[in-house]
Structure formats: structure tokens, C-alpha cells
N, C-alpha and C. Protein backbone atom coordinates (compact mmCIF):
# COMPACT_ATOMS: atom_id res chain seq x y z
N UNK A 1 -40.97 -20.25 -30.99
CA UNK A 1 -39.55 -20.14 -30.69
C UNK A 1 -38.86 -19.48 -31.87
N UNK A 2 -38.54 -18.31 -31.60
CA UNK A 2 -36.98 -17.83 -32.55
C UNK A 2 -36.25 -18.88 -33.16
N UNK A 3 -35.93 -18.72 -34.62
CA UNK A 3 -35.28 -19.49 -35.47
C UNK A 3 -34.03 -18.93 -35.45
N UNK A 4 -32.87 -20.30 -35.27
CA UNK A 4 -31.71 -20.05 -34.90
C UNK A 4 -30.86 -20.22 -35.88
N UNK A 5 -30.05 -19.89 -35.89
CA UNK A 5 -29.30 -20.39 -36.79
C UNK A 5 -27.99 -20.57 -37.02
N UNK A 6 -27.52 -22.24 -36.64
CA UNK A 6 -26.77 -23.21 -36.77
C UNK A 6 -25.31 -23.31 -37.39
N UNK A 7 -24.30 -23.29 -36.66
CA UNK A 7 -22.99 -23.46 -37.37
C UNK A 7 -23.13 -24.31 -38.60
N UNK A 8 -22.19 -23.92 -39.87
CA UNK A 8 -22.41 -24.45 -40.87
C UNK A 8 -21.94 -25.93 -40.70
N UNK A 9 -22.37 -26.88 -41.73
CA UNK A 9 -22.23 -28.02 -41.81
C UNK A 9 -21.18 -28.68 -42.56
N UNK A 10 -19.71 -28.17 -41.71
CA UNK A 10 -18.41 -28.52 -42.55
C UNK A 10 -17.53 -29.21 -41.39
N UNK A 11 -16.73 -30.04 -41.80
CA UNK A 11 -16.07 -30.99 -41.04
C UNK A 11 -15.47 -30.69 -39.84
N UNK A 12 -15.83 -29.15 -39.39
CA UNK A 12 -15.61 -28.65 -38.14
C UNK A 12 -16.58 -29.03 -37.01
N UNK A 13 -17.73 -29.10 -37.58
CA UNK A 13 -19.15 -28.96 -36.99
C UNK A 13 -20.11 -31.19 -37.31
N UNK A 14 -19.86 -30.78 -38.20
CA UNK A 14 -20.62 -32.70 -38.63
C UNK A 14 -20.09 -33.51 -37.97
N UNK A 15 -21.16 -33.99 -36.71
CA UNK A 15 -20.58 -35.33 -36.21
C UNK A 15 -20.33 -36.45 -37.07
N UNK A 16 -21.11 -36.42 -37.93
CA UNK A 16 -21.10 -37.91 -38.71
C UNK A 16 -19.81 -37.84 -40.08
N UNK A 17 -19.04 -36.39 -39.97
CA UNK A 17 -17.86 -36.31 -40.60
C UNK A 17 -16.64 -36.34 -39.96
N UNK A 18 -17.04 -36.07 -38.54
CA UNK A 18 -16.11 -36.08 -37.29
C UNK A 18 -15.84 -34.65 -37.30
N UNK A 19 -15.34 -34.30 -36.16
CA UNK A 19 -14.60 -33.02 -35.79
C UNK A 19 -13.58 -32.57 -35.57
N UNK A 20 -12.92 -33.44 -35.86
CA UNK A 20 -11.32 -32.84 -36.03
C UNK A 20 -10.34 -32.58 -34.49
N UNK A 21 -11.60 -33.11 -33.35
CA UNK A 21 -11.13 -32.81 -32.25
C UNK A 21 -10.24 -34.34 -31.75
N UNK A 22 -10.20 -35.52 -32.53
CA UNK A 22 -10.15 -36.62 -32.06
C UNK A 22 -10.85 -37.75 -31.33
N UNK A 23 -12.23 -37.47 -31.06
CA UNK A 23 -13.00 -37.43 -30.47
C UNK A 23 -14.05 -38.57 -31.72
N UNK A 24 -14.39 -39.50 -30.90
CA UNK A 24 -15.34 -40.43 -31.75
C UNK A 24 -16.83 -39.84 -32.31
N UNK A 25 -17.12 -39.80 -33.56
CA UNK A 25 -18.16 -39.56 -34.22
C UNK A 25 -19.32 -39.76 -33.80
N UNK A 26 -20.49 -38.64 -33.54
CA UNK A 26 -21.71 -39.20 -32.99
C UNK A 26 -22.53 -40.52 -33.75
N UNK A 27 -22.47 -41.64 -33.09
CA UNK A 27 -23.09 -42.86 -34.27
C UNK A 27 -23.99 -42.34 -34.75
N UNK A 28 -24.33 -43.05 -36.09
CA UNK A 28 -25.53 -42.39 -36.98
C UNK A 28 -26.61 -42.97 -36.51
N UNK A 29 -26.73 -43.82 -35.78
CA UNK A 29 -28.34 -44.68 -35.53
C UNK A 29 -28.64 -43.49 -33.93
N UNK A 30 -28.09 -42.77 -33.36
CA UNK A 30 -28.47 -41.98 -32.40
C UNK A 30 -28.80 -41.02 -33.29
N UNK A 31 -27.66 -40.12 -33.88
CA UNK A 31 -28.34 -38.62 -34.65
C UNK A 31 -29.74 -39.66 -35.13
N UNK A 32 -29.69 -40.40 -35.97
CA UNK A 32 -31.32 -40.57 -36.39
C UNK A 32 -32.37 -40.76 -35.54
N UNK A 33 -32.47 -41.24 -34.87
CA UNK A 33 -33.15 -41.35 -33.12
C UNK A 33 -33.65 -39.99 -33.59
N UNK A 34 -33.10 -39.21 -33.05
CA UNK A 34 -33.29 -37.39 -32.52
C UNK A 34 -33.96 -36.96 -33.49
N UNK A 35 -35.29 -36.61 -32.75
CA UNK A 35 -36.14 -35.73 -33.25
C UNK A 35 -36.17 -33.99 -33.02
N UNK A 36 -35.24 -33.55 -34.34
CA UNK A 36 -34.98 -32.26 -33.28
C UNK A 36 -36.42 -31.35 -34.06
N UNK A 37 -36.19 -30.10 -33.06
CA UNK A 37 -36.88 -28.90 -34.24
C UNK A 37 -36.71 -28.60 -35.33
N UNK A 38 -37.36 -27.54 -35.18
CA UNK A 38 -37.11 -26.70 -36.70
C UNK A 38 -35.77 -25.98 -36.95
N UNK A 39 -34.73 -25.94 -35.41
CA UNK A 39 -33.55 -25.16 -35.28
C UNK A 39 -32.30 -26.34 -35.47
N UNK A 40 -33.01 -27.76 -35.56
CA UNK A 40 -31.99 -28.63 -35.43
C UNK A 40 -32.19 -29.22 -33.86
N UNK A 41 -32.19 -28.54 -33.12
CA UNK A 41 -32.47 -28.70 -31.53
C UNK A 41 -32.79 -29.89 -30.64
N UNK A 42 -32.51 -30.33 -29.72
CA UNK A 42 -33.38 -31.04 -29.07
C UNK A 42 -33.52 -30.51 -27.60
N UNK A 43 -33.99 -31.17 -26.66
CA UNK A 43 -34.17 -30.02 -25.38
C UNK A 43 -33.75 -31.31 -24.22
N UNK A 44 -32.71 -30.56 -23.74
CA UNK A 44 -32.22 -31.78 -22.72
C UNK A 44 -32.54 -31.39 -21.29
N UNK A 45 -32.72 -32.40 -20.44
CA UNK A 45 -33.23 -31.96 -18.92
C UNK A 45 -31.70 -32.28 -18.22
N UNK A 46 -31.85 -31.78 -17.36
CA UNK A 46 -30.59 -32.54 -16.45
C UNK A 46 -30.71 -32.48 -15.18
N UNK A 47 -30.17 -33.32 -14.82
CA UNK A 47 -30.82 -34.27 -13.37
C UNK A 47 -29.50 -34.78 -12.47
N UNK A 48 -29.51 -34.14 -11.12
CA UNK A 48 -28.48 -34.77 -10.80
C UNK A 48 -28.66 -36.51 -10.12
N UNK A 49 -27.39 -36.73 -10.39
CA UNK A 49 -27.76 -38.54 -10.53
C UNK A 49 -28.12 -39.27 -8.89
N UNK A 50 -27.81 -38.39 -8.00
CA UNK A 50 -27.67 -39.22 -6.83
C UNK A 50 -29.09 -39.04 -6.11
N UNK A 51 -29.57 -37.40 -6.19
CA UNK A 51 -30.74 -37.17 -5.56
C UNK A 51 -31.97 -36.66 -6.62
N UNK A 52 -31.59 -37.02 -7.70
CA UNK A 52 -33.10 -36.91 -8.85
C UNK A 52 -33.23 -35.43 -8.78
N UNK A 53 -32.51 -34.95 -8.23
CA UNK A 53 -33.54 -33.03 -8.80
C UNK A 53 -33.43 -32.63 -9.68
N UNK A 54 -33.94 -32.35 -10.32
CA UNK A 54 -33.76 -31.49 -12.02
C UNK A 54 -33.22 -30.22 -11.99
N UNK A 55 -31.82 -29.82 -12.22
CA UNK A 55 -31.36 -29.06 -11.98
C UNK A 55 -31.39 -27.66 -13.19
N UNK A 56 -32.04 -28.33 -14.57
CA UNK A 56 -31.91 -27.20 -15.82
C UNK A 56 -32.20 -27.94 -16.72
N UNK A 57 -32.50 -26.70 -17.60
CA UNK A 57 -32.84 -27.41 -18.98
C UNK A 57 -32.07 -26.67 -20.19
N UNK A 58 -31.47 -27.38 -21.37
CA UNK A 58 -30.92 -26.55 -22.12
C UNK A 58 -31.07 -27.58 -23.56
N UNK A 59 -30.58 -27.00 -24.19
CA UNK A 59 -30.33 -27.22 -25.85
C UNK A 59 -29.24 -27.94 -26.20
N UNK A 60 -29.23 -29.22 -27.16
CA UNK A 60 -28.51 -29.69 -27.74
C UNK A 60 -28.73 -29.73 -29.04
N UNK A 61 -27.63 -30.10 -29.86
CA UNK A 61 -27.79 -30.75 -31.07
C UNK A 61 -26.96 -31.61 -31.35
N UNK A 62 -26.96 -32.17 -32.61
CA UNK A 62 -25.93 -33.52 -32.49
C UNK A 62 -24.33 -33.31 -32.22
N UNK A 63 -23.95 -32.03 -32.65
CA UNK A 63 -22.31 -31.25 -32.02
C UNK A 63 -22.19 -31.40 -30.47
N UNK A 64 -23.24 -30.75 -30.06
CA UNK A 64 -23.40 -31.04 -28.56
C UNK A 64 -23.47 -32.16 -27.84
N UNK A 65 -24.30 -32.96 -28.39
CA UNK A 65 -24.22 -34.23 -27.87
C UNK A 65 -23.34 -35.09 -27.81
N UNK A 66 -22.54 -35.31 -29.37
CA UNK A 66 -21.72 -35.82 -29.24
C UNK A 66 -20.64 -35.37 -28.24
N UNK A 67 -19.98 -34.24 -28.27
CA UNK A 67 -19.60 -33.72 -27.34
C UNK A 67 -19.59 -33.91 -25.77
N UNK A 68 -20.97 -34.25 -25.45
CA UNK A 68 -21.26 -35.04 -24.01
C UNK A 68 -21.35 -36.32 -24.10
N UNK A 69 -21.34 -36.89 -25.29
CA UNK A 69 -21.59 -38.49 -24.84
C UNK A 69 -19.47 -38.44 -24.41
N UNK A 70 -18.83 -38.24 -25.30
CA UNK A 70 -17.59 -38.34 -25.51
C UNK A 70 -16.02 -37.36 -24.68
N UNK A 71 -16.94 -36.46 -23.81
CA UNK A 71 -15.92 -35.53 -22.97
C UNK A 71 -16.37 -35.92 -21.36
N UNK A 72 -16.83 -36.18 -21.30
CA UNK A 72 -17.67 -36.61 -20.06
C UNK A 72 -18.01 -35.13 -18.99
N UNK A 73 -18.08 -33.92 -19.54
CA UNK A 73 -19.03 -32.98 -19.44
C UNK A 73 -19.85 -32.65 -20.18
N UNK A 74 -20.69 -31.65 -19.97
CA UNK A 74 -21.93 -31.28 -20.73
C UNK A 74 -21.80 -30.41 -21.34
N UNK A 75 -22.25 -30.00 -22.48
CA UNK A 75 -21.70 -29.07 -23.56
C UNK A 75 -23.93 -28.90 -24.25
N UNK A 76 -23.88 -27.76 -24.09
CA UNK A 76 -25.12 -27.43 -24.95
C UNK A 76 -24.88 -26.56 -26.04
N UNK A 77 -25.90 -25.68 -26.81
CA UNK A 77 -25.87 -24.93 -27.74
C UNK A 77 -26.77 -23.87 -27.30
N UNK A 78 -25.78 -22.77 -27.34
CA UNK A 78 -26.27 -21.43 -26.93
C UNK A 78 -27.97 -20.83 -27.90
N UNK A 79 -28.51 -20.67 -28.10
CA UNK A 79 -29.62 -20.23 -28.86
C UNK A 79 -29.85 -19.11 -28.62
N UNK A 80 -29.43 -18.03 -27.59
CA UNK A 80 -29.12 -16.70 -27.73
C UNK A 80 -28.02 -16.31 -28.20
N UNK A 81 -26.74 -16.94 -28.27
CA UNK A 81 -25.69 -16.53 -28.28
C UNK A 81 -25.07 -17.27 -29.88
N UNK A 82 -25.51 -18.50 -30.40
CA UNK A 82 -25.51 -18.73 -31.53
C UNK A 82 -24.30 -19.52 -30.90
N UNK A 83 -23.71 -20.34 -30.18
CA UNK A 83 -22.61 -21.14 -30.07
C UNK A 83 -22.82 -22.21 -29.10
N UNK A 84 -21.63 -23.09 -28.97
CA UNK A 84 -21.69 -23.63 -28.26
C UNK A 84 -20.56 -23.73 -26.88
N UNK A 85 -21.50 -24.39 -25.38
CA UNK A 85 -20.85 -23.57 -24.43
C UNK A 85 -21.14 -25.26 -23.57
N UNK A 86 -19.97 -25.38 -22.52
CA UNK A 86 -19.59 -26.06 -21.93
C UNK A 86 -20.25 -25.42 -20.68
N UNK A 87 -21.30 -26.22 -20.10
CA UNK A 87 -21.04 -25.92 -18.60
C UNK A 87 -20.05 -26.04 -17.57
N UNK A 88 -19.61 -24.44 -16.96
CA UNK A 88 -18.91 -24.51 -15.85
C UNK A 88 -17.39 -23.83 -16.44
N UNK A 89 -17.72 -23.88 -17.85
CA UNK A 89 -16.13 -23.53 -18.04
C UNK A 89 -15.92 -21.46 -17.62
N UNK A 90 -16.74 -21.11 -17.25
CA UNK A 90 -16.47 -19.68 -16.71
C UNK A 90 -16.77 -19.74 -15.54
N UNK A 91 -18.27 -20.32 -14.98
CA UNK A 91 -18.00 -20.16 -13.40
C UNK A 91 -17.52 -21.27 -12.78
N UNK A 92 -17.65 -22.01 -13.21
CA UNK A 92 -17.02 -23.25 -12.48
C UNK A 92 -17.71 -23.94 -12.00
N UNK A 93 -19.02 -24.34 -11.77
CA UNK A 93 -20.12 -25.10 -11.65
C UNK A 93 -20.49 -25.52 -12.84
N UNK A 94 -19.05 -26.89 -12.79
CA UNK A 94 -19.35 -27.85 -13.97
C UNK A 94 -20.13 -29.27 -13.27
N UNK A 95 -20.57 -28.94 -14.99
CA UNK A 95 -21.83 -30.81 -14.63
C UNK A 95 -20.72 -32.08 -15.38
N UNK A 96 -21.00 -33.01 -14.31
CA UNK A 96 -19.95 -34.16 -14.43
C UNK A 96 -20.87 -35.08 -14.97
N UNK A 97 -20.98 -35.84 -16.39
CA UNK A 97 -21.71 -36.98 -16.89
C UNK A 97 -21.67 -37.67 -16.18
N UNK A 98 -23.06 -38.50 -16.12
CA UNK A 98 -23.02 -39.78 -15.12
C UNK A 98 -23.91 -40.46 -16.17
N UNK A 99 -24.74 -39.86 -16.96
CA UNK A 99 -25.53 -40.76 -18.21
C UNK A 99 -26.20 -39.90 -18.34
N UNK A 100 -26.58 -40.48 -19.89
CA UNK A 100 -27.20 -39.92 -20.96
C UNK A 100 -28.43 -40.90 -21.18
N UNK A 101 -29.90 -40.32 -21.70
CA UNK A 101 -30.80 -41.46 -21.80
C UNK A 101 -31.61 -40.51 -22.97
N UNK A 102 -31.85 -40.70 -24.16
CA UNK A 102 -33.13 -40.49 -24.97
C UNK A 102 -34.47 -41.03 -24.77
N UNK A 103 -35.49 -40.05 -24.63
CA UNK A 103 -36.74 -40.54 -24.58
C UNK A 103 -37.30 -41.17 -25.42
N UNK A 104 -38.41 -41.68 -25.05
CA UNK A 104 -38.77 -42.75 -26.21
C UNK A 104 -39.54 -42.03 -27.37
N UNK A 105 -39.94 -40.75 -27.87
CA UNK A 105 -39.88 -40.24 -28.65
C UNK A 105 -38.67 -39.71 -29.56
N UNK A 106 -37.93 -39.59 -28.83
CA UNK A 106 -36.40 -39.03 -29.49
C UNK A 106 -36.26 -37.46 -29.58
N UNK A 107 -37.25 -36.83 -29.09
CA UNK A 107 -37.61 -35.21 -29.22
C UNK A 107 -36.69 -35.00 -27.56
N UNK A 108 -36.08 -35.86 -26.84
CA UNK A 108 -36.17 -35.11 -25.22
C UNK A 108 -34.71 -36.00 -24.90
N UNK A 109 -33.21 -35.69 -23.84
CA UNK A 109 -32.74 -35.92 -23.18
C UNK A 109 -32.49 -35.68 -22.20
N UNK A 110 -32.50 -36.76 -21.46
CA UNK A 110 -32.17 -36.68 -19.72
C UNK A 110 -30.84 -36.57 -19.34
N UNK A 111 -29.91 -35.85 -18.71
CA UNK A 111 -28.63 -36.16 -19.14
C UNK A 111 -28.17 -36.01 -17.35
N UNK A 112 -27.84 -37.10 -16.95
CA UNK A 112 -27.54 -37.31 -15.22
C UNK A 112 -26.24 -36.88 -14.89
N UNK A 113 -25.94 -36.03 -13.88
CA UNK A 113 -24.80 -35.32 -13.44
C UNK A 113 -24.30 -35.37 -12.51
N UNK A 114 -23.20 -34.91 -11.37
CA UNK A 114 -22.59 -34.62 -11.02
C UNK A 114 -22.30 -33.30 -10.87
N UNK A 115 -23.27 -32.51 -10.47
CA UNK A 115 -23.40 -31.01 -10.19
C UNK A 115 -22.33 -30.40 -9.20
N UNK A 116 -21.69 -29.33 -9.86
CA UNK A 116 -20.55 -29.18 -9.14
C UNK A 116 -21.14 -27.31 -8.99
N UNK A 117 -21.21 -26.80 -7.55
CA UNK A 117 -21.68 -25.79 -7.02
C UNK A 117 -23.26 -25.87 -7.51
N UNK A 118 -23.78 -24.29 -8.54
CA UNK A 118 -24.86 -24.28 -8.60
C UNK A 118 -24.93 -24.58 -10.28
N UNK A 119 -26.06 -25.19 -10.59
CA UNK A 119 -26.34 -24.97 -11.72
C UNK A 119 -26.99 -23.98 -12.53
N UNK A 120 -27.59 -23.19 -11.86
CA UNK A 120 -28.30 -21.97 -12.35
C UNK A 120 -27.80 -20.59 -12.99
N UNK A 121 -27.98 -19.78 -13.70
CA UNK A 121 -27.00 -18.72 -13.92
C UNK A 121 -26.76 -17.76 -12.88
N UNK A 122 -28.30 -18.04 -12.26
CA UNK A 122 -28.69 -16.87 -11.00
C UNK A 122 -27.78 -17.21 -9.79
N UNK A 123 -26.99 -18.24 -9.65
CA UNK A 123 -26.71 -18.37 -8.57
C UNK A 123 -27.40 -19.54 -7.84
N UNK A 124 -28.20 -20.03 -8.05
CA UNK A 124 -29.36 -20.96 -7.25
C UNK A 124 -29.04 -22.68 -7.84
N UNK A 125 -29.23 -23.51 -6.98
CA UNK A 125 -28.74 -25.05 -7.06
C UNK A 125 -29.58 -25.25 -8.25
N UNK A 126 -30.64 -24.72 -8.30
CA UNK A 126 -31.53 -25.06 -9.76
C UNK A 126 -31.91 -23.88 -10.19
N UNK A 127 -32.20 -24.30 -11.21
CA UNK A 127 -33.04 -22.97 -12.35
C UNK A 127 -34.35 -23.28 -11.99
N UNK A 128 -35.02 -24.03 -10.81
CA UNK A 128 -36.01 -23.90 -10.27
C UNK A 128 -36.44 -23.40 -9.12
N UNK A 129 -35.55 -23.39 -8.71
CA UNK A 129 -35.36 -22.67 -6.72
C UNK A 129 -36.28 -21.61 -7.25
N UNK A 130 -37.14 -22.09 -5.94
CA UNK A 130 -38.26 -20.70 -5.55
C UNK A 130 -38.96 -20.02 -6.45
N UNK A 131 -39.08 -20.88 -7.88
CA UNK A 131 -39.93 -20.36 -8.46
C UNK A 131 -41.15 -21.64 -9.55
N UNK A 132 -41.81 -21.76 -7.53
CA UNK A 132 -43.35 -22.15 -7.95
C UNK A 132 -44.26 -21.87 -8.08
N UNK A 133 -44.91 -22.24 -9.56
CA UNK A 133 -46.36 -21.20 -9.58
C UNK A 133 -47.68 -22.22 -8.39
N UNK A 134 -48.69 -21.33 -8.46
CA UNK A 134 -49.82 -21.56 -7.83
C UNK A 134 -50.71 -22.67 -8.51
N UNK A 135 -50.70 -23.40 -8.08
CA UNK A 135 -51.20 -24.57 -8.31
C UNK A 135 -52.17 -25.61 -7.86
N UNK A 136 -53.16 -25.95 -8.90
CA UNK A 136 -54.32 -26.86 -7.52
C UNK A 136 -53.87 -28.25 -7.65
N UNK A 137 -53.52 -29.05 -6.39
CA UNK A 137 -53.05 -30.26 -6.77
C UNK A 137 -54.22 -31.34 -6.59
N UNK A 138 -53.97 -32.30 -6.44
CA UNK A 138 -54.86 -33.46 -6.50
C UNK A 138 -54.14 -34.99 -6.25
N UNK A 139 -54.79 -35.69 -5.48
CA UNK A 139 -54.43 -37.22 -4.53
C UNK A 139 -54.84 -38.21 -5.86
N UNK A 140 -54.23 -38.99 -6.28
CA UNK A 140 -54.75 -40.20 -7.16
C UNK A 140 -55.61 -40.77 -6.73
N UNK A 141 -56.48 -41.33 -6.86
CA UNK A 141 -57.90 -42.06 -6.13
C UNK A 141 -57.03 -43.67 -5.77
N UNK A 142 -57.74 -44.00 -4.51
CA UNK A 142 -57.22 -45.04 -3.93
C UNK A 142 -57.79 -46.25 -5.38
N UNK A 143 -57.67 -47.36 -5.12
CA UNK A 143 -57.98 -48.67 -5.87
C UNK A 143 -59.22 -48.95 -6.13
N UNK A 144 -59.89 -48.22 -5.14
CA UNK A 144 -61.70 -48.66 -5.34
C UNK A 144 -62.24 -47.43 -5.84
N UNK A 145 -61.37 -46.20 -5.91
CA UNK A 145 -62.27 -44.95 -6.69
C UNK A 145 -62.75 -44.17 -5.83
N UNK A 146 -62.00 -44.34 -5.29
CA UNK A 146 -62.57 -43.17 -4.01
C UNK A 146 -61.79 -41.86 -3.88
């Protein structure tokens, strides 16, 4: 992965200095949780809450997060674009928080929504629509191994 590189670390940007937005400080026992990359990063899934589909995957960091624990939309961090971007605030297929969950590694969030139109850039309800690879699947063996 391309090394990114991160708004500076001044009381605009530091959750744990606050942001100046009014907005409650990401607690420090979560930022420590988070196992990010080498970019700061962590990689969030998102899922809408009512029917489980995984609608995308994107980038957080602790700006971001805090940001979604505390606005009750979703806010990631651009890694092409070097910023950070609110879903929905240009097309309008905003994601509505319904919960937030860290994995039990701390490297991964699930973040449950309220999908409003599509989530995809393409246009499509997911950033997965119609694009499944070829795959050999396989039945779990019944109880006796069969």
C-alpha cells in the first residue's frame, strides 16, 4: 500500500487534543485499541444495519472516527485525495450511524448504517454489485464427517 500522508498533528486534527469543532474527544482507551498501519489507518467495513449487506469499505483514522462515533454520520479519510470526506455530502447517499463495533484485534471496524440511495461511487447499492469472482465453493461436513 502507498504511504500516505496524514494531516499534521495540531489541535485542528488530535482527537485526544480535541478539535475545535465542539465535539467530544476520541477517548484515549479506543485510539489505543486501534491497531492502525503504517499510514495511521484502520480499514472499516460497513454494513447496513437492517439487512447485513456489506455495502463498502473505507479508511479511518482516529479524526475520522471520532468524527463518526460523535456526528452520527460517517466520515472516512481519503488516501487518494489526502483528506477527509463525509459520506453523501456531494451525492447525497449519506450513511446514517446505527453502530460502531471494533474487532477483536483492533486492526478492523464494522460501522452499521442506514444507507441512504447507493453506496458505491459507481452508482451501485454496493461496491460489490456484480462483481463476483469464480470460485470453488464447498458444504461444511455434516456432524459425522461426511
Amino acid at each position: 500500500m502507498p504511504s500516505t500522508t496524514l494531516p499534521p498533528n495540531d489541535a485542528t486534527t488530535d482527537p485526544a487534543r480535541g478539535s475545535g469543532d465542539g465535539l467530544p474527544a476520541l477517548d484515549p482507551a479506543v485510539a489505543r485499541a486501534l491497531k492502525k498501519d503504517d499510514a495511521g489507518l484502520v480499514a472499516a467495513v460497513v454494513q447496513q444495519y437492517d439487512t447485513l449487506e456489506v455495502l463498502m469499505l473505507g479508511w479511518m483514522d482516529e479524526e475520522a472516527l471520532r468524527r463518526t462515533l460523535t456526528t452520527g454520520r460517517v466520515t472516512f479519510y481519503s488516501r487518494s485525495r489526502a483528506e477527509y470526506w463525509r459520506k453523501g455530502d456531494t451525492s447525497g447517499h449519506r450513511q446514517w450511524v446505527r453502530g460502531v463495533a471494533l474487532d477483536c484485534d483492533g486492526d478492523a471496524l464494522l460501522v452499521t448504517v442506514d444507507q441512504e440511495g447507493a453506496a458505491c461511487h459507481t452508482g451501485t447499492r454496493t461496491c460489490f454489485d456484480g462483481r463476483d469472482l469464480p470460485v470453488v465453493t464447498a458444504d461444511r461436513p455434516d456432524t459425522e464427517g461426511h
